[in-house]
PDB file of N, CA and C in Angstrom:
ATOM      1  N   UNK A   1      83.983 -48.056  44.350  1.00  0.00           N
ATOM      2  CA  UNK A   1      83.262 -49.254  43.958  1.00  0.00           C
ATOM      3  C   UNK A   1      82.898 -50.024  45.234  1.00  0.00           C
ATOM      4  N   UNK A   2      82.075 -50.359  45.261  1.00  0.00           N
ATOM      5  CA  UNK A   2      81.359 -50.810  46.486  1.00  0.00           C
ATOM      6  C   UNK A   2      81.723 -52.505  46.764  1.00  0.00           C
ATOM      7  N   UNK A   3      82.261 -53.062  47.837  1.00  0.00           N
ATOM      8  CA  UNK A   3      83.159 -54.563  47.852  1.00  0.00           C
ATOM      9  C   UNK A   3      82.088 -55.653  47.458  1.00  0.00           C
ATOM     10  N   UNK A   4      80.693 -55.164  47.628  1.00  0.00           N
ATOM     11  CA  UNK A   4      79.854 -56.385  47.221  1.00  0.00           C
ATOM     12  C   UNK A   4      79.852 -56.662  45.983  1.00  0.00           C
ATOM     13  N   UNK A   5      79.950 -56.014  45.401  1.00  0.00           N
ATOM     14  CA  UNK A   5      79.863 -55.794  43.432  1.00  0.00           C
ATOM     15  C   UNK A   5      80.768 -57.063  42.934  1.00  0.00           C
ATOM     16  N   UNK A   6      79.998 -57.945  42.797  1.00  0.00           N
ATOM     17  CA  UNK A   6      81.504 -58.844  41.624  1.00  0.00           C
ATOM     18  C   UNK A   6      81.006 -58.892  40.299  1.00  0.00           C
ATOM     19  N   UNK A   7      82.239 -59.534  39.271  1.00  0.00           N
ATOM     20  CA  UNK A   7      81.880 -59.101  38.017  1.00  0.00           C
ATOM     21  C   UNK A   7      82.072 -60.801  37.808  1.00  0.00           C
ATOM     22  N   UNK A   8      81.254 -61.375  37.004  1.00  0.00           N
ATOM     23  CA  UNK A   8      81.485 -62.193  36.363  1.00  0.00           C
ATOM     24  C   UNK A   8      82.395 -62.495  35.321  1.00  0.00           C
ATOM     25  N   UNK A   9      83.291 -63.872  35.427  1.00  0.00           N
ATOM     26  CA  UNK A   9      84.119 -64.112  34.156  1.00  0.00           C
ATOM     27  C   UNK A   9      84.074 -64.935  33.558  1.00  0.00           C
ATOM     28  N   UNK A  10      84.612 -65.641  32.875  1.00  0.00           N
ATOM     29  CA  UNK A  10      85.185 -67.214  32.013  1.00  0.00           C
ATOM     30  C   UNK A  10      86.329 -67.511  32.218  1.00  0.00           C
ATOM     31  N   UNK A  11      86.686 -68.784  33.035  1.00  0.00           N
ATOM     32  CA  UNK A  11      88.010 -68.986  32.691  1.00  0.00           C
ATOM     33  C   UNK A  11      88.239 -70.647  32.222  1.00  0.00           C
ATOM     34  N   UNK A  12      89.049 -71.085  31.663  1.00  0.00           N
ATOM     35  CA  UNK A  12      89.229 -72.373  31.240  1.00  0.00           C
ATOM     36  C   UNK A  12      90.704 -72.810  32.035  1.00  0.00           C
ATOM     37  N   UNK A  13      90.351 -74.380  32.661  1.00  0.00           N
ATOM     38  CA  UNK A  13      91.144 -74.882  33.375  1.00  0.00           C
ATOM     39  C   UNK A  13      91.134 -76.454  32.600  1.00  0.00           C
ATOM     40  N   UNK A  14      92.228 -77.292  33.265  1.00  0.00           N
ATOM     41  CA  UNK A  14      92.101 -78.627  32.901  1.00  0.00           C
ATOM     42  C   UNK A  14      91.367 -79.142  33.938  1.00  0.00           C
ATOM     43  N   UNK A  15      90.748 -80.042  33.392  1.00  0.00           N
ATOM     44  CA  UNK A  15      89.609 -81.053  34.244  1.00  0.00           C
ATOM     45  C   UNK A  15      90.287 -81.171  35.144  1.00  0.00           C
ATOM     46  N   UNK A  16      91.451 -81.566  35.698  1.00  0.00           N
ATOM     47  CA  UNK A  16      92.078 -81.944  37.020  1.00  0.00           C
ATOM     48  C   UNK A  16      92.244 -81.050  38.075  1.00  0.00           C
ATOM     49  N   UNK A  17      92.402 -79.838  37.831  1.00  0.00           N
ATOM     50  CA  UNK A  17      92.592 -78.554  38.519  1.00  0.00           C
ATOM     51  C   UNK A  17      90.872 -78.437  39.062  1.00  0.00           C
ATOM     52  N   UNK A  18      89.954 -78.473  37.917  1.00  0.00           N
ATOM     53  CA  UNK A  18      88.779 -78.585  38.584  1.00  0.00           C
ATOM     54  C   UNK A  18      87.877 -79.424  39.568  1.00  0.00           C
ATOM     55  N   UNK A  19      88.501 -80.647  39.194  1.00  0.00           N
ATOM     56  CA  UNK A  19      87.853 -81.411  40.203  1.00  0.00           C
ATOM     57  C   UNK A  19      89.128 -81.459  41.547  1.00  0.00           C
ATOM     58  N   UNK A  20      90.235 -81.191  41.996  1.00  0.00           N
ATOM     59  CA  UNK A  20      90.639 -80.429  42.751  1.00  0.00           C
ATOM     60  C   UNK A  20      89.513 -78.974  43.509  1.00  0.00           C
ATOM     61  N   UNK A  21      89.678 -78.004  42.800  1.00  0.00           N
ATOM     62  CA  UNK A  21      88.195 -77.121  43.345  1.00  0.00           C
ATOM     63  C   UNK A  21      87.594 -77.913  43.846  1.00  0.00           C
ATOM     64  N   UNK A  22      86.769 -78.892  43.198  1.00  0.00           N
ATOM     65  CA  UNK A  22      85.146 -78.988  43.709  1.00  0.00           C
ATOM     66  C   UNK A  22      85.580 -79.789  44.909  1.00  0.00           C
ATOM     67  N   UNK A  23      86.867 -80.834  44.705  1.00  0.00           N
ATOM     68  CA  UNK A  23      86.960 -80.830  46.294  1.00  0.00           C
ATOM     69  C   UNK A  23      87.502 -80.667  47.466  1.00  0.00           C
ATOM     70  N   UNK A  24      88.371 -79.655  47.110  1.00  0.00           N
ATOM     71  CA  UNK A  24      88.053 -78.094  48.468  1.00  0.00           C
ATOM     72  C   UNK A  24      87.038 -77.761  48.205  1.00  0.00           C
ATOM     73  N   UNK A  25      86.344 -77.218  47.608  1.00  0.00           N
ATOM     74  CA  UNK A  25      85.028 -76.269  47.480  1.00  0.00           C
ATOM     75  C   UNK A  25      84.302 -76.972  48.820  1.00  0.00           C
ATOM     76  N   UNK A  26      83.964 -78.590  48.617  1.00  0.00           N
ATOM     77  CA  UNK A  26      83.203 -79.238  49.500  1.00  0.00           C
ATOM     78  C   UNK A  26      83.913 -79.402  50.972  1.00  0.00           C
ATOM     79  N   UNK A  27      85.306 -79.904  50.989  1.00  0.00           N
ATOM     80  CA  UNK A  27      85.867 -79.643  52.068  1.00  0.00           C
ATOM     81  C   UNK A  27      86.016 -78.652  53.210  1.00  0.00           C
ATOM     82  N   UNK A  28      85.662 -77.043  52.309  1.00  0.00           N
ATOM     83  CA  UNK A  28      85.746 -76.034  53.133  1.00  0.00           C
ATOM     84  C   UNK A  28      84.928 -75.357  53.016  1.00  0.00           C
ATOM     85  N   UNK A  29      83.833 -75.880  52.545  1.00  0.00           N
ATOM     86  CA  UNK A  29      82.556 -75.161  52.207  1.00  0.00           C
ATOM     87  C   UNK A  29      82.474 -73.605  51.637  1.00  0.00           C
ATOM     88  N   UNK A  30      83.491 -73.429  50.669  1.00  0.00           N
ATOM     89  CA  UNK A  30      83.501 -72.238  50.485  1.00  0.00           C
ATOM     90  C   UNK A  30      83.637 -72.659  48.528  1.00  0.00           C
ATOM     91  N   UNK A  31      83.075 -71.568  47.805  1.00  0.00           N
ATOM     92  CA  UNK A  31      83.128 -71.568  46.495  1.00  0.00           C
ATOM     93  C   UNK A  31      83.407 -71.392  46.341  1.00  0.00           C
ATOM     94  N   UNK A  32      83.812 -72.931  44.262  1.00  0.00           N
ATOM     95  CA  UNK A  32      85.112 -72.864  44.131  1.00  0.00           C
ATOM     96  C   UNK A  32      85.370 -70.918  43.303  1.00  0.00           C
ATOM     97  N   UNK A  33      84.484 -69.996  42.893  1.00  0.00           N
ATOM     98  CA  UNK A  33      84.746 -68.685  43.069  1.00  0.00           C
ATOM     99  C   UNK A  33      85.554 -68.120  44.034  1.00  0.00           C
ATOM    100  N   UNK A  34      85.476 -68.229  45.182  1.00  0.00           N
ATOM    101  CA  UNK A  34      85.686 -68.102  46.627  1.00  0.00           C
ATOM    102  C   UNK A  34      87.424 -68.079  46.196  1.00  0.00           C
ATOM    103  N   UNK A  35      87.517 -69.449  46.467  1.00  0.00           N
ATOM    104  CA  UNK A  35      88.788 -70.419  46.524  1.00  0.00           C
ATOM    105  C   UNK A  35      89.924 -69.503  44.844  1.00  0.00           C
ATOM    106  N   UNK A  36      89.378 -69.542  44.125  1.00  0.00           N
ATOM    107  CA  UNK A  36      89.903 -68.578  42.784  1.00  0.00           C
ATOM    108  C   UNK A  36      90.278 -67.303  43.496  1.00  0.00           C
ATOM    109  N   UNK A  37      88.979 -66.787  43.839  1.00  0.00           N
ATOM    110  CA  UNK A  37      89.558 -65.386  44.030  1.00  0.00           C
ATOM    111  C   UNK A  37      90.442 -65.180  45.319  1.00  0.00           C
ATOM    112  N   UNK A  38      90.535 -66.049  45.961  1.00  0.00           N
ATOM    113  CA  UNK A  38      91.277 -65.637  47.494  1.00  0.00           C
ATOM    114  C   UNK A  38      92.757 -65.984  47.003  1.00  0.00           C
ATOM    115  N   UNK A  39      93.068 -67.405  45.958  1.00  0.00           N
ATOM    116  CA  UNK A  39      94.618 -67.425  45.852  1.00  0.00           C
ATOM    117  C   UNK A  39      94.768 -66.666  44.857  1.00  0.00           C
ATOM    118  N   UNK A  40      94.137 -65.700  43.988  1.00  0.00           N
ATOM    119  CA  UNK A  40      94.667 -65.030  43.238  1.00  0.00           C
ATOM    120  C   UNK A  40      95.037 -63.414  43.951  1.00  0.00           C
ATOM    121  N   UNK A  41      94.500 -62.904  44.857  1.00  0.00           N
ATOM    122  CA  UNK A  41      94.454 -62.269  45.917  1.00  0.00           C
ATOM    123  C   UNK A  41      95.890 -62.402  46.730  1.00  0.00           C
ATOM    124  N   UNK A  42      96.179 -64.181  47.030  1.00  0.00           N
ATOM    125  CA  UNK A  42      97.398 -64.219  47.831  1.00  0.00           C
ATOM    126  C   UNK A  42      98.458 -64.370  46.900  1.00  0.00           C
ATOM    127  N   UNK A  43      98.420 -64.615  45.479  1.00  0.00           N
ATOM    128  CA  UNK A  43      99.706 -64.238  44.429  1.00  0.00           C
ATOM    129  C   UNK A  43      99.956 -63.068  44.247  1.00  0.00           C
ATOM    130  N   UNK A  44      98.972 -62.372  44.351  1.00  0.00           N
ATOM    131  CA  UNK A  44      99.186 -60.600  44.121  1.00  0.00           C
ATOM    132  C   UNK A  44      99.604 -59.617  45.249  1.00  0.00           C
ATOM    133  N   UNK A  45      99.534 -60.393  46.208  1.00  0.00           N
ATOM    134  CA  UNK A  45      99.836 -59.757  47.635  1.00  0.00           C
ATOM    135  C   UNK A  45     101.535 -60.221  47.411  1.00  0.00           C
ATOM    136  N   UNK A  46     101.856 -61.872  47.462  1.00  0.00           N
ATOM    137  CA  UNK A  46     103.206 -61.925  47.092  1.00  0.00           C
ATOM    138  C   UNK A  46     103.883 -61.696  46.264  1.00  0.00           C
ATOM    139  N   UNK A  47     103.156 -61.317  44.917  1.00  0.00           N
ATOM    140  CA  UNK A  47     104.179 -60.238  44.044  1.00  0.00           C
ATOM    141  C   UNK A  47     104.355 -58.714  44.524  1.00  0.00           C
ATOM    142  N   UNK A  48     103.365 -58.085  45.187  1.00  0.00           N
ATOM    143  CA  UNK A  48     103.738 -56.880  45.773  1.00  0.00           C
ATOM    144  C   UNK A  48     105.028 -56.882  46.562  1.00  0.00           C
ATOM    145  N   UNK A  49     104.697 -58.198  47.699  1.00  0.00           N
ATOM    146  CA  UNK A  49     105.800 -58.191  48.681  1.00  0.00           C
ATOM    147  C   UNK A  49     107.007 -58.039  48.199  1.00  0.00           C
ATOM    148  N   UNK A  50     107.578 -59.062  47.261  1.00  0.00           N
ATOM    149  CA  UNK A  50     108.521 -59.112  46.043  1.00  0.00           C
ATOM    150  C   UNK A  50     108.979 -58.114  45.647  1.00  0.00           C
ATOM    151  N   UNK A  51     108.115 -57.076  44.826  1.00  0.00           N
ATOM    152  CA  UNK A  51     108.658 -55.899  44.103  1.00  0.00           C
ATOM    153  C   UNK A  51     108.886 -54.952  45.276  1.00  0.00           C
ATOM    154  N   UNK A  52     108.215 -54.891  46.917  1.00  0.00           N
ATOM    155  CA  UNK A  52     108.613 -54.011  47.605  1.00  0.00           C
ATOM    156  C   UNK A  52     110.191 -54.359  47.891  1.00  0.00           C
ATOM    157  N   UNK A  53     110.483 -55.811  48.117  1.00  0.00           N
ATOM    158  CA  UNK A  53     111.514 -56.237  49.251  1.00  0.00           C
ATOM    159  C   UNK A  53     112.712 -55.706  47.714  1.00  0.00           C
ATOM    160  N   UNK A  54     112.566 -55.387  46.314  1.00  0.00           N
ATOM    161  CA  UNK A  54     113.344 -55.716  45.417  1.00  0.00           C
ATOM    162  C   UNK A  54     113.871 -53.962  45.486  1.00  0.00           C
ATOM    163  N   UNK A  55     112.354 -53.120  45.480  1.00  0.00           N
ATOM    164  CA  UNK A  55     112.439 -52.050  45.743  1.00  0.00           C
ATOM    165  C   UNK A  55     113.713 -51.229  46.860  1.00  0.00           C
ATOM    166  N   UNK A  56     113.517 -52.185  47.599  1.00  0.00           N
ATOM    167  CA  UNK A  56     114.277 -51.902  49.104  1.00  0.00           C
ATOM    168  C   UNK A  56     115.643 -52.060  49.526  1.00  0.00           C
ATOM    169  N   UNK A  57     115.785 -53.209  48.585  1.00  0.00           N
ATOM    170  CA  UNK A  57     117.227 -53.272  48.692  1.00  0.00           C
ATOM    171  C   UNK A  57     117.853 -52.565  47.277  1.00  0.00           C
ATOM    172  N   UNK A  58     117.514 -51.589  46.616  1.00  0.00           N
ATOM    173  CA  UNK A  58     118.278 -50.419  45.578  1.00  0.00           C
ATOM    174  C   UNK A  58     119.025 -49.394  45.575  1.00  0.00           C
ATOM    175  N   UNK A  59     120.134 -49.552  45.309  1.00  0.00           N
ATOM    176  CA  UNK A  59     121.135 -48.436  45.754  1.00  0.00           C
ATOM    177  C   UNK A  59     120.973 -47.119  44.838  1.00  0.00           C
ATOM    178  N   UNK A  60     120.990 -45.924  45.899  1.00  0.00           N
ATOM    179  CA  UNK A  60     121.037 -44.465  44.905  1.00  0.00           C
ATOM    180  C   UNK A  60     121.906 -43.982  44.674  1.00  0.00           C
ATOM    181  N   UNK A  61     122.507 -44.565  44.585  1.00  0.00           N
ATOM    182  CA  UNK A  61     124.096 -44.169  44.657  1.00  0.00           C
ATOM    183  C   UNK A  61     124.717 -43.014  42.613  1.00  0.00           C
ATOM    184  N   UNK A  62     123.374 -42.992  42.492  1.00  0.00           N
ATOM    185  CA  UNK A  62     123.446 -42.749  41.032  1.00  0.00           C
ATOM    186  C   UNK A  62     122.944 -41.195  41.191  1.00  0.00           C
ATOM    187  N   UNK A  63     122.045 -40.892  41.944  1.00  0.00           N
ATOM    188  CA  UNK A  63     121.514 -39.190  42.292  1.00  0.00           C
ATOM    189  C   UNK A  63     122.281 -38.234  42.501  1.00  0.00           C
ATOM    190  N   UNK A  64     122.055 -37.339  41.730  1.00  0.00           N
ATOM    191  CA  UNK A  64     122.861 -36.100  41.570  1.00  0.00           C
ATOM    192  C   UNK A  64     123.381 -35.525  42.994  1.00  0.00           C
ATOM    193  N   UNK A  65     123.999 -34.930  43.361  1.00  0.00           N
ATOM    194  CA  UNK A  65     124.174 -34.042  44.425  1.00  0.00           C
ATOM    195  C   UNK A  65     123.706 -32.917  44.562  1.00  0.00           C
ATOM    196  N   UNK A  66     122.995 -32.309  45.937  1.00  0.00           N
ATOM    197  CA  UNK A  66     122.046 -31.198  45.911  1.00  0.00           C
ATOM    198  C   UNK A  66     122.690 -29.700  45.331  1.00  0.00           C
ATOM    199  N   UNK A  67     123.872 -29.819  45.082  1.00  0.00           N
ATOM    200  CA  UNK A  67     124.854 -28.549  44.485  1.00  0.00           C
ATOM    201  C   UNK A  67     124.777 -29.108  42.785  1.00  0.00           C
ATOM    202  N   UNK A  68     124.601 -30.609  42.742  1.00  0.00           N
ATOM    203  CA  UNK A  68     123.888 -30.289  41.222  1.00  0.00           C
ATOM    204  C   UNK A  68     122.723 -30.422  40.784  1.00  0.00           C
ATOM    205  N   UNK A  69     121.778 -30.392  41.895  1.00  0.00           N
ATOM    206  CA  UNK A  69     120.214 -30.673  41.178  1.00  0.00           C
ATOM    207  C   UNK A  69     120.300 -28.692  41.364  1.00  0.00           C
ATOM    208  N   UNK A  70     120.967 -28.438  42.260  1.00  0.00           N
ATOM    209  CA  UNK A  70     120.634 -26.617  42.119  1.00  0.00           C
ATOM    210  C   UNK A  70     120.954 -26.231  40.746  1.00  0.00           C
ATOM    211  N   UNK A  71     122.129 -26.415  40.184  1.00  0.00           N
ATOM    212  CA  UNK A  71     122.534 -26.283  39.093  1.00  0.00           C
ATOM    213  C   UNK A  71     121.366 -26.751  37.752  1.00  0.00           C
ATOM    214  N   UNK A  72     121.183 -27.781  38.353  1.00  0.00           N
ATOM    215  CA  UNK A  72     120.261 -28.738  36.849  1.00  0.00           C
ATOM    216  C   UNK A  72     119.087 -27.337  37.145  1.00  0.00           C
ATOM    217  N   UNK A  73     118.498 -27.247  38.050  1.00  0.00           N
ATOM    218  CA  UNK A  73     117.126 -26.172  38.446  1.00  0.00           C
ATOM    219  C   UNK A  73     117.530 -25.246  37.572  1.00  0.00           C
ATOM    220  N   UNK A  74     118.454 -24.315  38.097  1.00  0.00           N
ATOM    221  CA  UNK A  74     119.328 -23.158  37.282  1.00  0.00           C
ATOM    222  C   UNK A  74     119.396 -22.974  35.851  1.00  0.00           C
ATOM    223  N   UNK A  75     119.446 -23.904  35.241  1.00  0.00           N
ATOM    224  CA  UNK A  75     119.446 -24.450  33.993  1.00  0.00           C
ATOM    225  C   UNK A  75     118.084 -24.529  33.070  1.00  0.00           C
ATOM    226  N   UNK A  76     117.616 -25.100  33.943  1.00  0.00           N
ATOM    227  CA  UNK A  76     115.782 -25.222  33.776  1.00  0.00           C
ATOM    228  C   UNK A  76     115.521 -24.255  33.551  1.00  0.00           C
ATOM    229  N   UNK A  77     115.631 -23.377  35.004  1.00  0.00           N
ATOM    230  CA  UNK A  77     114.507 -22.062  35.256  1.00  0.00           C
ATOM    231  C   UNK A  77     114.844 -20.843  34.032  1.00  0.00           C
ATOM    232  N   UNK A  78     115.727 -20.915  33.829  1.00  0.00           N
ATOM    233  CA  UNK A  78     116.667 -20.081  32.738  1.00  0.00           C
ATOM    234  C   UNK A  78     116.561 -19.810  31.387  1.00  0.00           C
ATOM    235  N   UNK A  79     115.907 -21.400  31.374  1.00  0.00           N
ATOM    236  CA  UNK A  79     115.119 -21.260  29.921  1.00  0.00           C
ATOM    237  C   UNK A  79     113.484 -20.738  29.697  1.00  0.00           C
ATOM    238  N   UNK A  80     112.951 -20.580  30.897  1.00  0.00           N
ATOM    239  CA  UNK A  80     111.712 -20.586  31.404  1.00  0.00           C
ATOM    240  C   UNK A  80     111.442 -19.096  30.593  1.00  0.00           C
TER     241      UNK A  80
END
């Protein structure tokens, strides 16, 4: 998909959140589209970070031993 392509949406906010936008929008001259899609961009980047750092600290302490995944194979192939 090509990065220029955007898709149009609808979203509903409270009036206060919006006139917030419009002024960043004017402050940083960037649209309030812009401004939507970039912090929704930086929530999704910090939920990745999140599920990696959650990822990372998981113990395997639960995985078979390679004398029993041979066995589990053995088992498998056997029925094959």
């Amino acid at each position: 998909m090509a990065k220029n392509i955007k898709t149009r949406i609808s979203i509903t906010i409270i009036p206060t959140v919006n006139i917030l936008l419009e002024k960043i929008s004017k402050k940083t001259g960037k649209s309030k589209s812009a401004l939507v899609e970039n912090a929704l961009k930086d929530y999704l980047q910090h939920q990745l970070e999140e599920e990696v750092m959650e990822l990372a600290a998981m113990q395997f302490d639960d995985l078979p031993s390679e004398d029993d995944w041979l066995s589990i194979q053995s088992e498998t192939n056997s029925n094959d």
